[in-house]
Protein backbone atom coordinates (compact mmCIF):
# COMPACT_ATOMS: atom_id res chain seq x y z
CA UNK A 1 11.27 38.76 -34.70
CA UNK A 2 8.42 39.40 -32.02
CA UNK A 3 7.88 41.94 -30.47
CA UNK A 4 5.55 43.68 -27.88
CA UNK A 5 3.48 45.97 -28.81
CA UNK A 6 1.36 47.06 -26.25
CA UNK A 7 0.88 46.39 -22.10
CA UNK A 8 -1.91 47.39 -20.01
CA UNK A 9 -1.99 46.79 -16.23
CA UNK A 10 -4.48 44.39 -14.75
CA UNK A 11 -6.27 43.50 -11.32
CA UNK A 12 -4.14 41.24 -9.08
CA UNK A 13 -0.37 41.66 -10.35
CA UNK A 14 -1.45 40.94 -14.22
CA UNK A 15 -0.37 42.55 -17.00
CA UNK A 16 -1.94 42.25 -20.34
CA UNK A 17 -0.08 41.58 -23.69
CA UNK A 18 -0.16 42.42 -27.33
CA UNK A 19 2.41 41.61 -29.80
CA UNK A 20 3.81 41.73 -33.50
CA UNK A 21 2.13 38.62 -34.65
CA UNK A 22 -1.10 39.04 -32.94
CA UNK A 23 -0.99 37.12 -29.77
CA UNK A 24 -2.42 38.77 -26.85
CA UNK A 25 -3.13 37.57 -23.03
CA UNK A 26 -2.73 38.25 -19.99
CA UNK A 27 0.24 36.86 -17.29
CA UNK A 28 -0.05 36.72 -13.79
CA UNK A 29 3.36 37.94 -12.02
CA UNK A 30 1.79 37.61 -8.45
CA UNK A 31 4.30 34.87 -7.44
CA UNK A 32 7.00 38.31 -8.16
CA UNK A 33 5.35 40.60 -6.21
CA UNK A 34 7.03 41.93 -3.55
CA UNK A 35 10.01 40.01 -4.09
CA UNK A 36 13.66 41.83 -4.69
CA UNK A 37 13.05 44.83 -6.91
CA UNK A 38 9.68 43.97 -7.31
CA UNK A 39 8.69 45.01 -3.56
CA UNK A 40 8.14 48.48 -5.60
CA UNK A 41 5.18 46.46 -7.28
CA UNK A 42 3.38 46.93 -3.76
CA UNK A 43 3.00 50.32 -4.21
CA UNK A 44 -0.15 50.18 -6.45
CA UNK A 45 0.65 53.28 -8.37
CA UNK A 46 4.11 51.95 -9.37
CA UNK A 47 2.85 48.81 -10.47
CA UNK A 48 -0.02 50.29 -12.96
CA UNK A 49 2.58 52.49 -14.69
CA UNK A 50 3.84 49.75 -16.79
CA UNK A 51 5.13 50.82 -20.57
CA UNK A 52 7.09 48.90 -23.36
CA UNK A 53 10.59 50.41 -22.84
CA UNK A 54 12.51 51.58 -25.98
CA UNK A 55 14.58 48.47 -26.24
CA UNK A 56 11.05 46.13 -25.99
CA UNK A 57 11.45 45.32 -22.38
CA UNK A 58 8.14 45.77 -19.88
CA UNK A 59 9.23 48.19 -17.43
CA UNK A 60 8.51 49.91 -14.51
CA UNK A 61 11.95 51.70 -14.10
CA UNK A 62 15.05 51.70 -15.30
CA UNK A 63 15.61 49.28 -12.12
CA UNK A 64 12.24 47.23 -12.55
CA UNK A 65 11.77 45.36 -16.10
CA UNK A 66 11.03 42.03 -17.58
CA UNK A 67 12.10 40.52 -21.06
CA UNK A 68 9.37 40.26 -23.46
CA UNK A 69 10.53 37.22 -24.63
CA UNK A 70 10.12 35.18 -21.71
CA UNK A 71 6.67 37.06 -21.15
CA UNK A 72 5.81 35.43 -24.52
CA UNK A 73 6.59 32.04 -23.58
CA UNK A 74 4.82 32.64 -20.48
CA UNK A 75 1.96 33.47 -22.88
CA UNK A 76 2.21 31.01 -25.11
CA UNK A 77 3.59 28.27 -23.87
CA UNK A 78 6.12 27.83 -26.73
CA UNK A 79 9.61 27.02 -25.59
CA UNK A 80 12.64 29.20 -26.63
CA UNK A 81 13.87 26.29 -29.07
CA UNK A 82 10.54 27.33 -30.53
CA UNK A 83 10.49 31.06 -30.47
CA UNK A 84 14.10 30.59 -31.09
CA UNK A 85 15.15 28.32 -33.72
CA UNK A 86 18.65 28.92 -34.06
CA UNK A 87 18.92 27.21 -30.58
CA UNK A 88 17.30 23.99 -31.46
CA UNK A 89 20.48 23.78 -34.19
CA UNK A 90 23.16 24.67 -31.83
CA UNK A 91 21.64 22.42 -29.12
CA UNK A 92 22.02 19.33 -32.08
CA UNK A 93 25.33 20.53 -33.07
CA UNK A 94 26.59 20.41 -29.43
């Protein structure tokens, strides 16, 4: 399984990556910014203490986090029949 390793916050509503296999990179969550719970992001100080949680979520808060997976497609590109492959074999026996 992959995980995320490290986060570091970046200019503009980016956050950088690193995870288990390697792959690092940046994503831009500007399009989130100051939407819902993530209205706390416009606080500048809020939004640079970003830290892997203890269950491998990026957080903010308790109230404010993101899955890593879906920060790793983001990443990569790779679909979650890719990341996943268990769902590419339920998906065919459907």
């Amino acid at each position: 399984m992959i995980r995320v390793t490290d986060v570091e916050p970046r200019v503009g509503y980016r956050i950088w990556l690193r995870y288990s296999d390697g792959t690092t990179g940046e994503v831009d969550l500007s399009n989130m910014a100051g939407r819902g719970v993530f209205e706390a992001w416009l606080g500048r100080t809020f939004f640079e203490s970003v830290y892997v949680s203890g269950h491998g979520s990026i957080a903010w808060s308790d109230d404010v986090e993101l899955c890593e997976d879906a920060l790793y497609m983001a990443l990569t590109g790779k679909s979650a029949e890719e990341l996943f492959p268990a769902l590419r074999k339920r998906a065919a026996d459907a």
